[in-house]
N, C-alpha and C. Protein backbone atom coordinates (compact mmCIF):
# COMPACT_ATOMS: atom_id res chain seq x y z
N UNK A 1 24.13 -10.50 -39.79
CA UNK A 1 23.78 -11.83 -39.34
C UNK A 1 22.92 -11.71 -38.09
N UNK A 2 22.34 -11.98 -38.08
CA UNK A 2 20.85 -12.52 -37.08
C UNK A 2 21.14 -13.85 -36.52
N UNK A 3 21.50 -13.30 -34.88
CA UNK A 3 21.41 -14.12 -33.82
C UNK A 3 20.18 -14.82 -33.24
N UNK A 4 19.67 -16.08 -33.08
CA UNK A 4 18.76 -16.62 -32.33
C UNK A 4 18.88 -16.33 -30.72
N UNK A 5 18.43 -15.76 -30.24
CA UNK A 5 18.55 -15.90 -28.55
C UNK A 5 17.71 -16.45 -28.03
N UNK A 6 17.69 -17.03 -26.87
CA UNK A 6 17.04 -18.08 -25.96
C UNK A 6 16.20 -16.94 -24.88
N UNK A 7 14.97 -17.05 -24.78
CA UNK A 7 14.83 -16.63 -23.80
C UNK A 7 13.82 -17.87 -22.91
N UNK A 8 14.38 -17.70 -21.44
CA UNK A 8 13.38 -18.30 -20.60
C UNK A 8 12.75 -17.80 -19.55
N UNK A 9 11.35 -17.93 -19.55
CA UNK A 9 10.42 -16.86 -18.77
C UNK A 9 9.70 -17.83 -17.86
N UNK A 10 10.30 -17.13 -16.75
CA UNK A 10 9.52 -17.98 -15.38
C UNK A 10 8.47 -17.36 -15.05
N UNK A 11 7.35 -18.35 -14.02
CA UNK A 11 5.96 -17.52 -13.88
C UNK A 11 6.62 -17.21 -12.38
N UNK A 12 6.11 -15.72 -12.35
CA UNK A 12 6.36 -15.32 -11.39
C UNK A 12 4.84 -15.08 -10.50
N UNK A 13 4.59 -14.75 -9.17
CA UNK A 13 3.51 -14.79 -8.32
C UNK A 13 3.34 -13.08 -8.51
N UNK A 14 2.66 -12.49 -7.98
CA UNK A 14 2.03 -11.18 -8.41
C UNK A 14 3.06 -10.56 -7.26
N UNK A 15 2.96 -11.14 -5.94
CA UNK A 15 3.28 -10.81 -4.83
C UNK A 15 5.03 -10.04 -5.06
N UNK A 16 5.35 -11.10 -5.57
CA UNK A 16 6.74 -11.16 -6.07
C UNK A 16 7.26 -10.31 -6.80
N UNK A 17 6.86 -9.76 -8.02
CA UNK A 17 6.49 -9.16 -8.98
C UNK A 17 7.06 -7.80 -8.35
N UNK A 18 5.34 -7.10 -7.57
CA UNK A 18 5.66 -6.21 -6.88
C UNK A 18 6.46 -5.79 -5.46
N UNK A 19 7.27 -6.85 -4.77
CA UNK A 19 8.10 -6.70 -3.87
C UNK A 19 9.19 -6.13 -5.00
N UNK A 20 9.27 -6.51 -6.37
CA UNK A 20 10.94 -6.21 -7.09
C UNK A 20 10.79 -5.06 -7.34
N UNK A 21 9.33 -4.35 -7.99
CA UNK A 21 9.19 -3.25 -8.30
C UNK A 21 9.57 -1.99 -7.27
N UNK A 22 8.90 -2.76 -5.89
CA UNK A 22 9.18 -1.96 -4.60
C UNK A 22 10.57 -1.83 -4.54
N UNK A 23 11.55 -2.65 -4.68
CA UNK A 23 12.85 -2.71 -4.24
C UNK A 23 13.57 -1.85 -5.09
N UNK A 24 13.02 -1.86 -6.25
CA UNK A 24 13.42 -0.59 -7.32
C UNK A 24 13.46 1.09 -6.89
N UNK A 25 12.07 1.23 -6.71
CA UNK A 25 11.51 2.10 -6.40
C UNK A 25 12.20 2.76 -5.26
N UNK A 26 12.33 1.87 -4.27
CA UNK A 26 12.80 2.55 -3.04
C UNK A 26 14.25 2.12 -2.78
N UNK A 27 14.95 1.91 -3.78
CA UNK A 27 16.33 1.91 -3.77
C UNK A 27 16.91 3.67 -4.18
N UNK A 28 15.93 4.16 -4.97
CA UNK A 28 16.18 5.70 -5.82
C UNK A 28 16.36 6.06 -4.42
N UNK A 29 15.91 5.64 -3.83
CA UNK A 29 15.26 7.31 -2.70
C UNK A 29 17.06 6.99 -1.73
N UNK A 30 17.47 8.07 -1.49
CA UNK A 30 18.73 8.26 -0.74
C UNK A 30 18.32 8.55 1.06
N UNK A 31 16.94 8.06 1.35
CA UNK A 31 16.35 8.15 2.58
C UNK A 31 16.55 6.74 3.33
N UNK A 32 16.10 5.48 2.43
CA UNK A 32 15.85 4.68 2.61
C UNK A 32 17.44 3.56 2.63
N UNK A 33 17.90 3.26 4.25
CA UNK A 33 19.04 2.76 4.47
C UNK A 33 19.23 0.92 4.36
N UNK A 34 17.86 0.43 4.53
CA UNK A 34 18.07 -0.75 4.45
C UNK A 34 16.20 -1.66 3.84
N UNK A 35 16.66 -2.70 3.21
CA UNK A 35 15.45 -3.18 2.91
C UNK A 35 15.28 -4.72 2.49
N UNK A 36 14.53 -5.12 3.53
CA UNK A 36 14.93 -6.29 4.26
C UNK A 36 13.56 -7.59 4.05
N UNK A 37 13.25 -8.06 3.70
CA UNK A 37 12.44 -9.46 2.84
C UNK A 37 12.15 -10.17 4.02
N UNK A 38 10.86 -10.99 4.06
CA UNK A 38 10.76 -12.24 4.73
C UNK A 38 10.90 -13.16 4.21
N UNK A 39 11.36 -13.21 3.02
CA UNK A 39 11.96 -14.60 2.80
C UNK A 39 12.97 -14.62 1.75
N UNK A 40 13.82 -15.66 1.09
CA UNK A 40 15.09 -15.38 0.31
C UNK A 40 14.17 -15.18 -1.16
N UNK A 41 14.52 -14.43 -1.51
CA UNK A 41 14.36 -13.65 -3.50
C UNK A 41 15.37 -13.56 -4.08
N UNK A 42 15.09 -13.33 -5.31
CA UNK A 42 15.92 -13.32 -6.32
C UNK A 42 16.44 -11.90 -6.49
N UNK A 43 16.79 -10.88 -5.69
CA UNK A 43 17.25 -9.69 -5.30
C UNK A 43 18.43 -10.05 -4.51
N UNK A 44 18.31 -11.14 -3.65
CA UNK A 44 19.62 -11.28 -2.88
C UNK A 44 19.67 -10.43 -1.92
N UNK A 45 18.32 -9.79 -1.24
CA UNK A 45 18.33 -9.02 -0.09
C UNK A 45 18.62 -9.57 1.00
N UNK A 46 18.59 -8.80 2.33
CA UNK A 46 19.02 -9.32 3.49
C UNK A 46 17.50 -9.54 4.16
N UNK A 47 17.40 -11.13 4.89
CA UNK A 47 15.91 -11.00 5.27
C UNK A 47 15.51 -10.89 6.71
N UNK A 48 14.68 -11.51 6.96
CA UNK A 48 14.37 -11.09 8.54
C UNK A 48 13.49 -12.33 9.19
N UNK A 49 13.70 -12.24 10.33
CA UNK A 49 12.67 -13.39 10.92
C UNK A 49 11.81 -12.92 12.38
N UNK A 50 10.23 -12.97 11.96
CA UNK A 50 9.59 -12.93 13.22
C UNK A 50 9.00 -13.99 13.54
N UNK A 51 8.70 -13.56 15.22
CA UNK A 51 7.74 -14.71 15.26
C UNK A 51 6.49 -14.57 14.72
N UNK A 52 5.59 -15.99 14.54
CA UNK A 52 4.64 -15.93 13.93
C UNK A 52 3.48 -15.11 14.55
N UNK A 53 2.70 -14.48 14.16
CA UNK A 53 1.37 -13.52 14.98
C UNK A 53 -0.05 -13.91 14.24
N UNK A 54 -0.87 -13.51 14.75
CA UNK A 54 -2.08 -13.96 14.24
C UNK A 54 -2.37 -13.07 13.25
N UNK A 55 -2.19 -11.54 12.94
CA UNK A 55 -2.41 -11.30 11.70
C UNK A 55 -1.40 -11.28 10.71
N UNK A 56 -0.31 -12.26 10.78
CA UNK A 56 0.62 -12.57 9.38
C UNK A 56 2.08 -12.31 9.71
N UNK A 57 2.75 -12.36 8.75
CA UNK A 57 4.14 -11.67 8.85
C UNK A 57 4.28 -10.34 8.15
N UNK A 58 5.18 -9.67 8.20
CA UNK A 58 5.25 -8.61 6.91
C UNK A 58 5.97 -9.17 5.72
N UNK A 59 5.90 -8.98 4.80
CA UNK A 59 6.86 -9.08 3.53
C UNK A 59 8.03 -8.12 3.04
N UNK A 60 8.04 -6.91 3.66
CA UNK A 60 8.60 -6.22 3.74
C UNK A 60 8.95 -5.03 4.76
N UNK A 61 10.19 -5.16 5.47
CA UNK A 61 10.89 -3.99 6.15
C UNK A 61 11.50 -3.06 5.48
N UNK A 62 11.42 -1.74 5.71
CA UNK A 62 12.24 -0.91 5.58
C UNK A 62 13.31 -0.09 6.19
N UNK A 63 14.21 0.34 6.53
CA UNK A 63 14.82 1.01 7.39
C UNK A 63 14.71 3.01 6.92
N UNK A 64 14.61 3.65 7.35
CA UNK A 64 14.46 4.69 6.96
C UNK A 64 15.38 5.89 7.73
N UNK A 65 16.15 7.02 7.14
CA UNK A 65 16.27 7.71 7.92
C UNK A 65 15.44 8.89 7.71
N UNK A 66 14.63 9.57 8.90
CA UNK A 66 13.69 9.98 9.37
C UNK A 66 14.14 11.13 10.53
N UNK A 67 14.70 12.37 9.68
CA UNK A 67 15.14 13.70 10.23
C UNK A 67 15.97 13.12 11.48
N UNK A 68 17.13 12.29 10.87
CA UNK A 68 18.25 11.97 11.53
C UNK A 68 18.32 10.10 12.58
N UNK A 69 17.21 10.27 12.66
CA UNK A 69 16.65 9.19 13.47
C UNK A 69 16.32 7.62 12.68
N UNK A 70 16.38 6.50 12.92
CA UNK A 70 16.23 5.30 11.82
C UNK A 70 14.95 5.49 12.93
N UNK A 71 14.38 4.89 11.68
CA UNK A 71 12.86 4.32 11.37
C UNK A 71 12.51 3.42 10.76
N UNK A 72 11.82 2.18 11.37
CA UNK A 72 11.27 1.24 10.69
C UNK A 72 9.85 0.97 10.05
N UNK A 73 9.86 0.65 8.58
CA UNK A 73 8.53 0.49 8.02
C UNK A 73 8.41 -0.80 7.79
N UNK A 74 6.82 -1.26 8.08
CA UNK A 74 6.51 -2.45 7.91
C UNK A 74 5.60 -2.36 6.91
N UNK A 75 5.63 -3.31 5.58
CA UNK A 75 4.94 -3.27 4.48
C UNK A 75 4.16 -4.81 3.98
N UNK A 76 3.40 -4.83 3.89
CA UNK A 76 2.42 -5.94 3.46
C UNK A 76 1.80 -5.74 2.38
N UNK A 77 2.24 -7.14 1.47
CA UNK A 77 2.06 -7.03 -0.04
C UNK A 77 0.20 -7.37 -0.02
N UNK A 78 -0.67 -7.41 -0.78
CA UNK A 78 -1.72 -8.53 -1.09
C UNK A 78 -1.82 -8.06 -2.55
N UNK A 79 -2.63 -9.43 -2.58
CA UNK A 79 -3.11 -9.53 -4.09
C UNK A 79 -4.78 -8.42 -4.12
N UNK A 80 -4.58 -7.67 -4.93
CA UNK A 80 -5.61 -6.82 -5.14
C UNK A 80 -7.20 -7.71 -5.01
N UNK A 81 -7.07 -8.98 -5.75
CA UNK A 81 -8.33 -9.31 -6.00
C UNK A 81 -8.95 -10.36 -4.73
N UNK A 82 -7.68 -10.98 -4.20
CA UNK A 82 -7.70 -11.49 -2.93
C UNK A 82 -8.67 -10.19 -2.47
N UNK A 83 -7.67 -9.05 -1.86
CA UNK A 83 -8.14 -8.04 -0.54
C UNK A 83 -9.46 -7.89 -1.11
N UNK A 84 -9.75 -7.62 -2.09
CA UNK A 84 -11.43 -7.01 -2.52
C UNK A 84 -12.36 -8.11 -1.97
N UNK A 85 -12.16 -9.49 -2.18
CA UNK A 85 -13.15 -10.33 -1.32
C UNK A 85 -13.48 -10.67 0.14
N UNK A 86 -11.67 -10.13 0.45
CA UNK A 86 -12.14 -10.20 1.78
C UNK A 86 -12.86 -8.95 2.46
N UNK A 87 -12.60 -7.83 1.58
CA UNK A 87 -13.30 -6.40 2.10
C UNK A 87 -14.95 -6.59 2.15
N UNK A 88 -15.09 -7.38 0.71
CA UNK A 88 -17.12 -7.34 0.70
C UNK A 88 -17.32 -8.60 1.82
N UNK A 89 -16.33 -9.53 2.29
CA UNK A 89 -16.89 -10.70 2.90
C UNK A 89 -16.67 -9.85 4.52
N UNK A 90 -16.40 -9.18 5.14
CA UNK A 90 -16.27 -8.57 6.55
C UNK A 90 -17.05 -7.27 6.01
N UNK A 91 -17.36 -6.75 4.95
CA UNK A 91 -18.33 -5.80 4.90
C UNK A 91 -20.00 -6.14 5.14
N UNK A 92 -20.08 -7.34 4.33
CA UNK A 92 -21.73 -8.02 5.29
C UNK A 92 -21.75 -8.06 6.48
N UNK A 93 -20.52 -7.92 6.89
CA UNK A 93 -21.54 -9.30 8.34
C UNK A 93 -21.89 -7.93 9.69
């Protein structure tokens, strides 16, 4: 017998996408102690708050241990096709 299942598929943002992939990725690694979102996701991570700065927030912290020592990484998502316009538009001038 052949079950019908339901599936429902949300659109997700690209950004998003690859923050989950990241969270995957760097969950393997037994280096990496904490990993921390700027805003609430559907991961249920723990997030963070800065103040605002003129070039952005990060989207992603990392905590790292780093030959005994914590270390923090700051990670910034973009959209590939976004960054390429802004690269040729500050590459004219």
């Amino acid at each position: 017998m052949v079950k019908e299942i339901e599936v429902k598929c949300e659109k997700i943002n690209p950004e998003e996408l690859v923050e989950q992939i990241l969270y995957g990725w760097f969950k393997q690694s037994n280096k990496v102690e904490g990993i921390y979102f700027n805003r609430k996701n559907k991961l249920n991570c723990p997030t963070f708050k800065v103040k605002p700065r003129k070039n952005g927030i990060p989207d992603m912290i990392l905590c790292i241990n780093f030959f005994g020592k914590k270390q923090y990484i700051v990670i910034e998502i973009k959209d590939a096709l976004i960054s390429r316009k802004y690269y040729g538009w500050s590459k004219n001038i």
